[in-house]
PDB file of N, CA and C in Angstrom:
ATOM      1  N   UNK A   1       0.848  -1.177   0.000  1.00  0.00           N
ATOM      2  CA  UNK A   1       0.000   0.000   0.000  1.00  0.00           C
ATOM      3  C   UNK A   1       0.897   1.245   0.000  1.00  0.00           C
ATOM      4  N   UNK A   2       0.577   2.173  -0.734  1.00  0.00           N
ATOM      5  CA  UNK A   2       1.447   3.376  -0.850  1.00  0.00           C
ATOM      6  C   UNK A   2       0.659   4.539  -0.517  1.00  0.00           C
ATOM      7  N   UNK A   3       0.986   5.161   0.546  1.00  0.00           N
ATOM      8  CA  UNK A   3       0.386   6.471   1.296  1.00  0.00           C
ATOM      9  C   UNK A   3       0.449   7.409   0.294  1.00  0.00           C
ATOM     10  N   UNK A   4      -0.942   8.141   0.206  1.00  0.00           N
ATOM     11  CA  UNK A   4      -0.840   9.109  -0.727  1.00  0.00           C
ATOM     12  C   UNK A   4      -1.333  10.553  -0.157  1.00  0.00           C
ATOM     13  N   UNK A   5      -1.904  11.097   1.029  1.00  0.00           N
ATOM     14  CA  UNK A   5      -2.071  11.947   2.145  1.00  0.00           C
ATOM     15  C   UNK A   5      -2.725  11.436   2.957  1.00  0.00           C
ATOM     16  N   UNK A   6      -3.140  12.837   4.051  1.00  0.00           N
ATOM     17  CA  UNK A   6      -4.208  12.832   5.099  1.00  0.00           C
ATOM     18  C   UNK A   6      -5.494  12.899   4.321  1.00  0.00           C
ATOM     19  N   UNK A   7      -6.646  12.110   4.589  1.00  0.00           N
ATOM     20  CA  UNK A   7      -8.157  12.494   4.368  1.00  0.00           C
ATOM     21  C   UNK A   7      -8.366  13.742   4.334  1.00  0.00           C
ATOM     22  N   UNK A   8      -8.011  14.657   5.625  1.00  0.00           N
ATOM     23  CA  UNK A   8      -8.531  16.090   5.137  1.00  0.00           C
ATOM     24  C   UNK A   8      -7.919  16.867   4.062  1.00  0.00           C
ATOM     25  N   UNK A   9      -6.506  16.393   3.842  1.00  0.00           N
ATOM     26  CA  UNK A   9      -6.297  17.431   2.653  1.00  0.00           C
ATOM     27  C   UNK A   9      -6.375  16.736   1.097  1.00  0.00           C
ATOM     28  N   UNK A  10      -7.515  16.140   1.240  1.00  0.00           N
ATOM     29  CA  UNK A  10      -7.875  15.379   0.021  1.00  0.00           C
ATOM     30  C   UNK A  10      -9.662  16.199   0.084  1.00  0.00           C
ATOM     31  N   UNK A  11      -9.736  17.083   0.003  1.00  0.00           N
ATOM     32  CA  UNK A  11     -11.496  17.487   0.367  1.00  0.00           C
ATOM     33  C   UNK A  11     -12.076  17.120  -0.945  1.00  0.00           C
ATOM     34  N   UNK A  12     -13.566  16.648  -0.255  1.00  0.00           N
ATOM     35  CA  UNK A  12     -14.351  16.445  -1.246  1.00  0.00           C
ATOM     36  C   UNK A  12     -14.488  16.889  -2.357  1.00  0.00           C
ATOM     37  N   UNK A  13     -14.787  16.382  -3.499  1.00  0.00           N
ATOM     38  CA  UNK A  13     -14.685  17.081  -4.974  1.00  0.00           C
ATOM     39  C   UNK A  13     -13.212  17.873  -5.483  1.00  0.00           C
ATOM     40  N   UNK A  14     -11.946  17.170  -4.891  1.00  0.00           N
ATOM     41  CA  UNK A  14     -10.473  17.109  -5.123  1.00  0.00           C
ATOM     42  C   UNK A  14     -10.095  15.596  -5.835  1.00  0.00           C
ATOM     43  N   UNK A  15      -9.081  15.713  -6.267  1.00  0.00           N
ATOM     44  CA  UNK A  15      -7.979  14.822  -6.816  1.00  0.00           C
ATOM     45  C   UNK A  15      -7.082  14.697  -6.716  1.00  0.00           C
ATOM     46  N   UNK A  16      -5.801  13.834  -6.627  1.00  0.00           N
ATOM     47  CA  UNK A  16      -4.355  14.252  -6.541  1.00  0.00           C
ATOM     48  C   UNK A  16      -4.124  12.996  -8.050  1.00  0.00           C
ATOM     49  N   UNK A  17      -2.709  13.675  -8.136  1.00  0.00           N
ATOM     50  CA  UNK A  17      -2.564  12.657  -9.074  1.00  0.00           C
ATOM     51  C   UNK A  17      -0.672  12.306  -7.581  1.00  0.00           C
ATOM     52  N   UNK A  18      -0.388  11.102  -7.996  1.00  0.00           N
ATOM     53  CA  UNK A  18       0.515  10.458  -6.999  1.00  0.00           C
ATOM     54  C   UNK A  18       1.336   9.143  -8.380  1.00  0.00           C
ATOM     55  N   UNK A  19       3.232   9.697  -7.981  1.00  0.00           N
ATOM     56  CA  UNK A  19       4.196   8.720  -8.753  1.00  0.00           C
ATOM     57  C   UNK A  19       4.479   8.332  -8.633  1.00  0.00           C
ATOM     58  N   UNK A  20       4.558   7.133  -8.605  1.00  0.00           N
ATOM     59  CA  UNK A  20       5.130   6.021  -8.171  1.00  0.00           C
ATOM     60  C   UNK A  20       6.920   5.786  -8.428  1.00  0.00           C
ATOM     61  N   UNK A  21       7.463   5.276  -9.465  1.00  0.00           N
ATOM     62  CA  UNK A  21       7.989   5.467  -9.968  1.00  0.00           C
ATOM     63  C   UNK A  21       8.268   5.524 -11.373  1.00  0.00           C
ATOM     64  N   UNK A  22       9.271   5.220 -11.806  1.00  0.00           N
ATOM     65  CA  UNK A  22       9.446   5.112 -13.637  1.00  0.00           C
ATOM     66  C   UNK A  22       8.545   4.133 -14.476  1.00  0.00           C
ATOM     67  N   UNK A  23       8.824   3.117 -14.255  1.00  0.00           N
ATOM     68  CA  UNK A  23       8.118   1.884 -14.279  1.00  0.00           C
ATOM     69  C   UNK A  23       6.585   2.063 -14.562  1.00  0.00           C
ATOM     70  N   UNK A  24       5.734   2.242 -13.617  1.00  0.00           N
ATOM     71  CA  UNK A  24       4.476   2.073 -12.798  1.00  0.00           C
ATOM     72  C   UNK A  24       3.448   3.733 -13.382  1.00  0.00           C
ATOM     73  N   UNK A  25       2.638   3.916 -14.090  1.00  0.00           N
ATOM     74  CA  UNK A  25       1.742   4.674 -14.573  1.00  0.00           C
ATOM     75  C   UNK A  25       1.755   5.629 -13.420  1.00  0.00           C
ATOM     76  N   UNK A  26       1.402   6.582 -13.587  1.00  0.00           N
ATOM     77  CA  UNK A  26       0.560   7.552 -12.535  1.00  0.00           C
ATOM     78  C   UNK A  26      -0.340   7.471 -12.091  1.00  0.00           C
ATOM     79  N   UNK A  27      -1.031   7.746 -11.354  1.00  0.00           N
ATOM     80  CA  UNK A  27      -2.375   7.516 -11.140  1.00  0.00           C
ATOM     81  C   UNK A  27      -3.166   8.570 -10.032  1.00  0.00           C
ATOM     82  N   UNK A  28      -4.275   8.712 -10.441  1.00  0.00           N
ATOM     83  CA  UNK A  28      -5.169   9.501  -9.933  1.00  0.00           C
ATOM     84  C   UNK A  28      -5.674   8.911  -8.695  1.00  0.00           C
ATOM     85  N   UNK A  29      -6.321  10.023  -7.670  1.00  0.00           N
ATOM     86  CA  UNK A  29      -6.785   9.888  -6.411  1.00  0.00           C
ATOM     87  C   UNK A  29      -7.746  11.111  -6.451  1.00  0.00           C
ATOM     88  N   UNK A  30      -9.441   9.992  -6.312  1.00  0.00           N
ATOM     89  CA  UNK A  30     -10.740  11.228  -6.038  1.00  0.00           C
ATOM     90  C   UNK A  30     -11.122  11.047  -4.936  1.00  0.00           C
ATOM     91  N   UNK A  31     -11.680  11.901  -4.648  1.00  0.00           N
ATOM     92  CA  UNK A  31     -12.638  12.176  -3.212  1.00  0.00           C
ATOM     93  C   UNK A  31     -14.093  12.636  -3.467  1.00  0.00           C
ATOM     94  N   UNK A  32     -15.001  11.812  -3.890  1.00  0.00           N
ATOM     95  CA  UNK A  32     -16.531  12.474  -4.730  1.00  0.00           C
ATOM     96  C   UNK A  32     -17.231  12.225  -2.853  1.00  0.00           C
ATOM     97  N   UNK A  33     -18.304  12.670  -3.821  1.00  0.00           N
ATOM     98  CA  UNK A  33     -19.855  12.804  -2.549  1.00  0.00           C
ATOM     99  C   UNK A  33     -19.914  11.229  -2.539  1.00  0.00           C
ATOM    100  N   UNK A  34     -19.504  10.258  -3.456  1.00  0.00           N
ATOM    101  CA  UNK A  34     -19.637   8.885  -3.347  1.00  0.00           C
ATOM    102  C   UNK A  34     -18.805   7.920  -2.714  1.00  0.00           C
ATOM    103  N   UNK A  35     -17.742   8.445  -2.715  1.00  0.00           N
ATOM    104  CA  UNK A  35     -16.193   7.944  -1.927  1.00  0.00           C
ATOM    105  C   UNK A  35     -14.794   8.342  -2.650  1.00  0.00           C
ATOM    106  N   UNK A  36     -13.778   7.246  -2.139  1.00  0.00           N
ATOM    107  CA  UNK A  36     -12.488   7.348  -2.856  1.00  0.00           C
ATOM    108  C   UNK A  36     -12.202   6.749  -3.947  1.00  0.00           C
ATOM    109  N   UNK A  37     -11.411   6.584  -5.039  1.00  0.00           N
ATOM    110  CA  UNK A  37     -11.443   5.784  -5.928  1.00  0.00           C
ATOM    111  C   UNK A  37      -9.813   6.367  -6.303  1.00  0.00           C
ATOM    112  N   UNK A  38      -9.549   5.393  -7.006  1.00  0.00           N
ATOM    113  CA  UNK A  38      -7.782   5.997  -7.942  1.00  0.00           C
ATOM    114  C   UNK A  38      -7.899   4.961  -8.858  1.00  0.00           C
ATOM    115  N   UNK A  39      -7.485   5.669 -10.502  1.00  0.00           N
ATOM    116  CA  UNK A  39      -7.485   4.621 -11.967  1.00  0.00           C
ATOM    117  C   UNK A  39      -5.881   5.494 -12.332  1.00  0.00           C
ATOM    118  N   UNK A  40      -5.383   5.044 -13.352  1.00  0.00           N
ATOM    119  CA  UNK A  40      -4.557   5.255 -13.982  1.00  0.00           C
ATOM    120  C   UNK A  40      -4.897   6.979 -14.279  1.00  0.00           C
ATOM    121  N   UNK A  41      -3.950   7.699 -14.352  1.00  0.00           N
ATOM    122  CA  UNK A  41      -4.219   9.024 -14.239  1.00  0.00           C
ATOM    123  C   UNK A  41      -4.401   9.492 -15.989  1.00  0.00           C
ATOM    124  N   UNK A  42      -3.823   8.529 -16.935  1.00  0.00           N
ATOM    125  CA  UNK A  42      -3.866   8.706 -18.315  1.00  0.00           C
ATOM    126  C   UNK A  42      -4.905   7.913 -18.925  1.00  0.00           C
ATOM    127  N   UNK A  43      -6.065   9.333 -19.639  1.00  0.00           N
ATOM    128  CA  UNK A  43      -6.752   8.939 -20.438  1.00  0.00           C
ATOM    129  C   UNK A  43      -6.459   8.199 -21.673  1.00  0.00           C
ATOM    130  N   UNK A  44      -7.661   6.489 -21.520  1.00  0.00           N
ATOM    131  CA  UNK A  44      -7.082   5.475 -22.970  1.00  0.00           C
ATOM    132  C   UNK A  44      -6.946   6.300 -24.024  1.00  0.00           C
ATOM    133  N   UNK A  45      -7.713   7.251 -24.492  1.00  0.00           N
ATOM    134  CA  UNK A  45      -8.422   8.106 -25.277  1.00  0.00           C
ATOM    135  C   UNK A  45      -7.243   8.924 -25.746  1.00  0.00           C
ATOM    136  N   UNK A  46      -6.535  10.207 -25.312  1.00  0.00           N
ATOM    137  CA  UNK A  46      -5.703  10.606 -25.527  1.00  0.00           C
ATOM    138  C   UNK A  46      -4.580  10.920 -24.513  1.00  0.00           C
ATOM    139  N   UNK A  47      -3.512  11.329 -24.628  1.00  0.00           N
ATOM    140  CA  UNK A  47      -2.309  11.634 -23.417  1.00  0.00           C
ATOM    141  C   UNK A  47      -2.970  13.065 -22.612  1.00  0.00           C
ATOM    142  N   UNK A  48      -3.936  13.038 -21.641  1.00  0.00           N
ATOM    143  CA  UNK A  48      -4.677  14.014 -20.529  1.00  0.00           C
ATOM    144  C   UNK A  48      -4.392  13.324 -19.449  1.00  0.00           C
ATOM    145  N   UNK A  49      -4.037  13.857 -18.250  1.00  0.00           N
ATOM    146  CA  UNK A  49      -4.444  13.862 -17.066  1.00  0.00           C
ATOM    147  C   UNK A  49      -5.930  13.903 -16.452  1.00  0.00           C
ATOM    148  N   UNK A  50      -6.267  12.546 -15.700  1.00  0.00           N
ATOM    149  CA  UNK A  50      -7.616  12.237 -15.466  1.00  0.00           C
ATOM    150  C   UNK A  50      -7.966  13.284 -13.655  1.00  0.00           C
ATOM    151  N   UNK A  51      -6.325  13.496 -13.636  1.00  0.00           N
ATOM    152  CA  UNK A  51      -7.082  13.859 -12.084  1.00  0.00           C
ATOM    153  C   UNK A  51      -7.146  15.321 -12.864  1.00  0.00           C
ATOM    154  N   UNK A  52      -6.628  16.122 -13.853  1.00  0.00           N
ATOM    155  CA  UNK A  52      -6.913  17.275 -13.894  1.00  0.00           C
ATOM    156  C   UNK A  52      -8.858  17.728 -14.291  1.00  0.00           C
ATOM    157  N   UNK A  53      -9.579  16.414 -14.622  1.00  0.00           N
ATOM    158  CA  UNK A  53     -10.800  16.875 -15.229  1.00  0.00           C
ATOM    159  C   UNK A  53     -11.611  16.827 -13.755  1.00  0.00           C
ATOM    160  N   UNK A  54     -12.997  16.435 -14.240  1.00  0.00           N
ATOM    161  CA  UNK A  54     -14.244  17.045 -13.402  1.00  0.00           C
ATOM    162  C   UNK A  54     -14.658  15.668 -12.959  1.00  0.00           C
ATOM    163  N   UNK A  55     -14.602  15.253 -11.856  1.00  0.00           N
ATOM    164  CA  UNK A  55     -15.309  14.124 -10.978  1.00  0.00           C
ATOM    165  C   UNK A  55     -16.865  14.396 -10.646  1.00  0.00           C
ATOM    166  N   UNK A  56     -17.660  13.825 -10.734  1.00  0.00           N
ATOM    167  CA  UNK A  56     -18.448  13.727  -9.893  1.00  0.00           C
ATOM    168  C   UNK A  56     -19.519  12.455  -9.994  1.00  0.00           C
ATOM    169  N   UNK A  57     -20.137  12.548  -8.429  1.00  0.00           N
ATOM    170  CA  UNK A  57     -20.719  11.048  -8.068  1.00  0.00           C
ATOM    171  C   UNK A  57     -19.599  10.103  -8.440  1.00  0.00           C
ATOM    172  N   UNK A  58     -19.672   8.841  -9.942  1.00  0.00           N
ATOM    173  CA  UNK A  58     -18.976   7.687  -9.695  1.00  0.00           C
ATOM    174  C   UNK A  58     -18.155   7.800 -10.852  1.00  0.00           C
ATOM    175  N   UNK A  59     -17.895   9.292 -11.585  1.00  0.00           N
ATOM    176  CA  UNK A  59     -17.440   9.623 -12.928  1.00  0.00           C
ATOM    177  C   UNK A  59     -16.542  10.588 -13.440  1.00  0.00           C
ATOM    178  N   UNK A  60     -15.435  10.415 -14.148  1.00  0.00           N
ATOM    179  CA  UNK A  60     -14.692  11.607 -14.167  1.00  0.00           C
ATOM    180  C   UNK A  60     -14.615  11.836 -15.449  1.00  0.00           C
ATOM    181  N   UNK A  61     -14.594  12.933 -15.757  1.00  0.00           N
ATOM    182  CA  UNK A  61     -14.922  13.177 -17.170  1.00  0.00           C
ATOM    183  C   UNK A  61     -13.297  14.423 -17.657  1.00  0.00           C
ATOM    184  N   UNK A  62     -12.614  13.558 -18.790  1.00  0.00           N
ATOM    185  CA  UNK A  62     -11.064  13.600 -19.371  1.00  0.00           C
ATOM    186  C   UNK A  62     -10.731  15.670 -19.775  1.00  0.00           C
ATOM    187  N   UNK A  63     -10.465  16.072 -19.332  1.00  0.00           N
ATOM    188  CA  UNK A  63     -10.503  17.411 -19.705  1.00  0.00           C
ATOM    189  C   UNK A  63     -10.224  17.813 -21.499  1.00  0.00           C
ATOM    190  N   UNK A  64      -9.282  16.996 -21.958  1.00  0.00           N
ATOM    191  CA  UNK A  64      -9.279  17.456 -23.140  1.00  0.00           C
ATOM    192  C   UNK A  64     -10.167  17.043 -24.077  1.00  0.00           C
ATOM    193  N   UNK A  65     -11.186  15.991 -23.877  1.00  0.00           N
ATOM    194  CA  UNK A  65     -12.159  15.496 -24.977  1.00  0.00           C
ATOM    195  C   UNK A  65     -13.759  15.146 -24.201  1.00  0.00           C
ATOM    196  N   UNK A  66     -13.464  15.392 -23.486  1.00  0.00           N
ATOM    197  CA  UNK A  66     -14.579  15.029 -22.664  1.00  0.00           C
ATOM    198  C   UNK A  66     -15.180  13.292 -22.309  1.00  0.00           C
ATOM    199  N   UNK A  67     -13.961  12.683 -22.258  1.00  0.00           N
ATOM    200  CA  UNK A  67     -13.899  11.506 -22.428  1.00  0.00           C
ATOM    201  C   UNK A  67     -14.579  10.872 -20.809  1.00  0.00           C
ATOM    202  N   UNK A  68     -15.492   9.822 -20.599  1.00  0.00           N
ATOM    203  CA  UNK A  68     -16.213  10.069 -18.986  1.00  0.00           C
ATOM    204  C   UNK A  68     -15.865   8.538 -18.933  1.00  0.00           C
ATOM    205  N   UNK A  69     -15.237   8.161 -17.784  1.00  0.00           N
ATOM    206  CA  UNK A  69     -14.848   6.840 -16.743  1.00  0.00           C
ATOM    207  C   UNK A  69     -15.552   6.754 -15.725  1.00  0.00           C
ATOM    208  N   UNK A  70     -16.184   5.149 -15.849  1.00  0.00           N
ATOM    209  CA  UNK A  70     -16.451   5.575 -14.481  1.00  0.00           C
ATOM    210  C   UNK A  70     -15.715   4.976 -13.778  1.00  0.00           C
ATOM    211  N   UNK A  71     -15.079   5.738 -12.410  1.00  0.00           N
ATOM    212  CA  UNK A  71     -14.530   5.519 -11.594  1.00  0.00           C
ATOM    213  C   UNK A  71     -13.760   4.466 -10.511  1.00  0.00           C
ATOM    214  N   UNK A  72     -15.438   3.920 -10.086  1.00  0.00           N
ATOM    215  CA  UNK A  72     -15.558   2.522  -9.988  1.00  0.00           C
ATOM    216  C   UNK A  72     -14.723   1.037 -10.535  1.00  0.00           C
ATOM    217  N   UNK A  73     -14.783   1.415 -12.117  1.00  0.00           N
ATOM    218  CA  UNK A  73     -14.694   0.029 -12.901  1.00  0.00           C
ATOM    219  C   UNK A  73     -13.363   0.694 -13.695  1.00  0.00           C
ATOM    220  N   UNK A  74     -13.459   1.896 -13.937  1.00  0.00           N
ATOM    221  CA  UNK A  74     -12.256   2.455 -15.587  1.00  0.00           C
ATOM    222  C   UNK A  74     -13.059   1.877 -16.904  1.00  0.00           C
ATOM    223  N   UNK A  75     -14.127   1.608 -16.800  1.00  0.00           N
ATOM    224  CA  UNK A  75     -15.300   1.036 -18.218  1.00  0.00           C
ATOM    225  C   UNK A  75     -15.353   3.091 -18.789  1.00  0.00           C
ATOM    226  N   UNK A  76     -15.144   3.425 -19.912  1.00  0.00           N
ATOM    227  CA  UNK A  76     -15.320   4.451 -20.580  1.00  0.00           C
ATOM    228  C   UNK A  76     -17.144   4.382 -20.829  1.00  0.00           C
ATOM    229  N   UNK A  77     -17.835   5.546 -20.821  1.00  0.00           N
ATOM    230  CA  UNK A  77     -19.080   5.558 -20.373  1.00  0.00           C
ATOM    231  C   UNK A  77     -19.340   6.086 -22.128  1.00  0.00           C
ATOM    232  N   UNK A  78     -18.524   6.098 -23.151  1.00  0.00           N
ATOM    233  CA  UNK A  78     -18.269   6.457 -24.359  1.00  0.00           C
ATOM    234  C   UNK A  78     -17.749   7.151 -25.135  1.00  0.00           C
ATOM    235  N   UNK A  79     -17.453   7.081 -26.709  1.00  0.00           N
ATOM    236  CA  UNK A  79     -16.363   7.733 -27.511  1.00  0.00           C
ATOM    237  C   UNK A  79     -16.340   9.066 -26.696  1.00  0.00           C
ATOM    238  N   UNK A  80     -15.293  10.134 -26.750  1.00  0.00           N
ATOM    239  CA  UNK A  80     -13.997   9.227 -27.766  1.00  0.00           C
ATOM    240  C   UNK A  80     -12.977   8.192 -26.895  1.00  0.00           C
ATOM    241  N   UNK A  81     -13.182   7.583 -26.182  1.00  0.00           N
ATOM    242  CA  UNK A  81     -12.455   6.802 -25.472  1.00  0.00           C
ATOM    243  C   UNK A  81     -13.035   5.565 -25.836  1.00  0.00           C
ATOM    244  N   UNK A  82     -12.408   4.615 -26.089  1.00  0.00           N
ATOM    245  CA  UNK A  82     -13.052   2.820 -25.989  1.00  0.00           C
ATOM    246  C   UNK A  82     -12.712   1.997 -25.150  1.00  0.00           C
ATOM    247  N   UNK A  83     -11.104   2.241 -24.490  1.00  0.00           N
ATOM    248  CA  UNK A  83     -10.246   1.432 -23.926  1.00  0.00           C
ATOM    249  C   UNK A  83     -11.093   1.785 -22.995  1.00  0.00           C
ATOM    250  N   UNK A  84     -11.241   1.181 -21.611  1.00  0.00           N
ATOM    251  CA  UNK A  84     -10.869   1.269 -19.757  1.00  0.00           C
ATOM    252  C   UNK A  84      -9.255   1.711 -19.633  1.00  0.00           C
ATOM    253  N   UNK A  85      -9.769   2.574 -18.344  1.00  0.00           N
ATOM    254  CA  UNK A  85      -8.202   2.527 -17.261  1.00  0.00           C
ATOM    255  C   UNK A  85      -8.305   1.592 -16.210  1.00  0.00           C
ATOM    256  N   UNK A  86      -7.379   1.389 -15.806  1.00  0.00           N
ATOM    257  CA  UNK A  86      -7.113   0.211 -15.061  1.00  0.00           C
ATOM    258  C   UNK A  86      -7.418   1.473 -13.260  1.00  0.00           C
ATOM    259  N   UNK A  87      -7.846   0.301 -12.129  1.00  0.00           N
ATOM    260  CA  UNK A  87      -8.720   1.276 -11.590  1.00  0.00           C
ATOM    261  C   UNK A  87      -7.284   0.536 -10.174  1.00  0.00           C
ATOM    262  N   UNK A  88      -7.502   0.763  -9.159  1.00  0.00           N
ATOM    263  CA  UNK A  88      -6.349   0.358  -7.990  1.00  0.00           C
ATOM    264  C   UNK A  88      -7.355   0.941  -6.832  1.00  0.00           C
ATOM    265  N   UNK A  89      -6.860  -0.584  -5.795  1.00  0.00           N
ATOM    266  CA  UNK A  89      -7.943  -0.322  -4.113  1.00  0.00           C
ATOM    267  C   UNK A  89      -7.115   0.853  -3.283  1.00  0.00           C
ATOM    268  N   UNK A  90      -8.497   1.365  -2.810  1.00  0.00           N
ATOM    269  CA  UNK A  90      -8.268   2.805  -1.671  1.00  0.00           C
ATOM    270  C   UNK A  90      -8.677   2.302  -0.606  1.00  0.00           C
ATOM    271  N   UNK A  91      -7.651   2.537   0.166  1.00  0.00           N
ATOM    272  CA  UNK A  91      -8.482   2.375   1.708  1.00  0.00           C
ATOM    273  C   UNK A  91      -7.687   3.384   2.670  1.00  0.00           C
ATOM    274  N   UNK A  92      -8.600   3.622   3.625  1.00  0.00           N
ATOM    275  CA  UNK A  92      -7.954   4.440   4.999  1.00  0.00           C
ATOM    276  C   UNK A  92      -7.578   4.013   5.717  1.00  0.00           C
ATOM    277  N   UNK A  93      -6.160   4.016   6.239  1.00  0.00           N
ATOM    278  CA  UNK A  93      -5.840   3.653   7.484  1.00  0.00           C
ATOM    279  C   UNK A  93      -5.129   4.898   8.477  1.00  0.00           C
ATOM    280  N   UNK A  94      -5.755   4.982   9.548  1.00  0.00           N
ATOM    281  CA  UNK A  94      -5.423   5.723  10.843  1.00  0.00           C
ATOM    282  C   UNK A  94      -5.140   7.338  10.162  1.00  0.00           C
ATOM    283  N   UNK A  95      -6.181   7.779   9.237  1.00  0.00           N
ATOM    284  CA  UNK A  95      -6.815   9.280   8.414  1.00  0.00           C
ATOM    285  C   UNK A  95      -6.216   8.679   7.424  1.00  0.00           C
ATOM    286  N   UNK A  96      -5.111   8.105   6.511  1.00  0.00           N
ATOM    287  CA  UNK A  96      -4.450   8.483   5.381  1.00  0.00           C
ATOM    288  C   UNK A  96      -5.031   7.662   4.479  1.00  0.00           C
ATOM    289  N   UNK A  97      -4.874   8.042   3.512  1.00  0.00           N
ATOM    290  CA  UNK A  97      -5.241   7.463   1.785  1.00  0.00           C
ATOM    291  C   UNK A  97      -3.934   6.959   1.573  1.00  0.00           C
ATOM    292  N   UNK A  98      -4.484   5.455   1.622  1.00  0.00           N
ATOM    293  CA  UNK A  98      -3.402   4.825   1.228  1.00  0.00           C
ATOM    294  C   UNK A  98      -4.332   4.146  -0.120  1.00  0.00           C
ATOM    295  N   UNK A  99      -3.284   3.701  -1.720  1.00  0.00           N
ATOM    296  CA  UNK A  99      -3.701   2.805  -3.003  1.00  0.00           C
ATOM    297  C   UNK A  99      -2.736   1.881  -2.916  1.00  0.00           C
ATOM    298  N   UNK A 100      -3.271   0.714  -3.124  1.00  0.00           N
ATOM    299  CA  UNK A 100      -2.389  -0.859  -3.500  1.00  0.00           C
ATOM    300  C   UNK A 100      -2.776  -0.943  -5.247  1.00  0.00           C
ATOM    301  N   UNK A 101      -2.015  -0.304  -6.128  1.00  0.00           N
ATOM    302  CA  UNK A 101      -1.839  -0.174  -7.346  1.00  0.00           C
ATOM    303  C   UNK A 101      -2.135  -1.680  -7.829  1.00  0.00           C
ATOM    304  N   UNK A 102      -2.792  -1.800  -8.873  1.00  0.00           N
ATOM    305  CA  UNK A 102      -3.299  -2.942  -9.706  1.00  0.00           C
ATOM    306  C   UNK A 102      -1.862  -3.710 -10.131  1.00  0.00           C
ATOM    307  N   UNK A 103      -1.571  -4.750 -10.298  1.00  0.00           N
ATOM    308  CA  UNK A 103      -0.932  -5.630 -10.823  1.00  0.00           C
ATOM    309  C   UNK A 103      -1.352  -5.252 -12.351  1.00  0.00           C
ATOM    310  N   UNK A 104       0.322  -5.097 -13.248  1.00  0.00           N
ATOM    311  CA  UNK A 104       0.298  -4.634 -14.327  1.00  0.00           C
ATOM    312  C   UNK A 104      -0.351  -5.739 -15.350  1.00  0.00           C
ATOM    313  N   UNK A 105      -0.994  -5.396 -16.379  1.00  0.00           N
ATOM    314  CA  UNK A 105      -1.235  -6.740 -17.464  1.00  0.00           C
ATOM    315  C   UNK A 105       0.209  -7.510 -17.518  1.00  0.00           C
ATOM    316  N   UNK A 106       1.484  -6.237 -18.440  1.00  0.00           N
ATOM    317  CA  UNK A 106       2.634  -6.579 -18.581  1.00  0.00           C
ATOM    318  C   UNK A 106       3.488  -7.836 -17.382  1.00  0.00           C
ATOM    319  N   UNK A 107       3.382  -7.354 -16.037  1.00  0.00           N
ATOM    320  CA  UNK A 107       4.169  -8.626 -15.724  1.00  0.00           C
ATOM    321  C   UNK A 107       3.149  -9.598 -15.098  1.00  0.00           C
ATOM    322  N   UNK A 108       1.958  -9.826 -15.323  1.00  0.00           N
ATOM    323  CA  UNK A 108       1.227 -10.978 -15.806  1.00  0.00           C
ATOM    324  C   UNK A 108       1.672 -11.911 -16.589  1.00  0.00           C
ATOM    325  N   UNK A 109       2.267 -11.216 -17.408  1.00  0.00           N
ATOM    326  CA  UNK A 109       2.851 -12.383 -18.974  1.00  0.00           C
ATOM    327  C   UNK A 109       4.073 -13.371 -18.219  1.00  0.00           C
TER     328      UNK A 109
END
């Protein structure tokens, strides 16, 4: 699990985006009226930052095309995106946002 802040300075209807390292995608961190969630921070669709667009309820919608994920799953809710992002578990421990990043397809193989 990799600490990514305190709960409070994650306020509702915020994002962070958090790097892992070289290797390992970026990835986004929301805070909606619905809960926490973190997907890959790069839209399938084009090279955007997902934490820079507009969250809300279970959906974030890609700033440069208006491309909408939902959150939940990384299922694209439609064009111009087709792919999913790959989505990674949030949980709190003792206030902090901690993500256990998805196991890559790549070292699957």
């Amino acid at each position: 699990m990799i600490p990514v802040c305190r709960i409070e300075d994650l306020p509702e209807g915020e994002s962070v985006r958090i790097e892992i390292d070289d290797t390992t995608p970026a990835i986004a961190v929301f805070h909606t009226e619905t809960g926490l969630y973190a997907l890959d921070d790069t839209c399938s669709h084009q090279d955007a930052s997902l934490s820079d667009g507009w969250a809300e309820g279970c959906h974030v919608e890609c700033p440069l095309h208006a491309a909408r994920f939902d959150l939940r799953t990384g299922v694209p809710a439609g064009p111009p995106a087709r792919r999913p992002v790959r989505t990674h578990e949030v949980s709190v421990l003792d206030g902090v946002i901690h993500v256990r990043p998805a196991v890559s397809e790549e070292s699957m193989a």
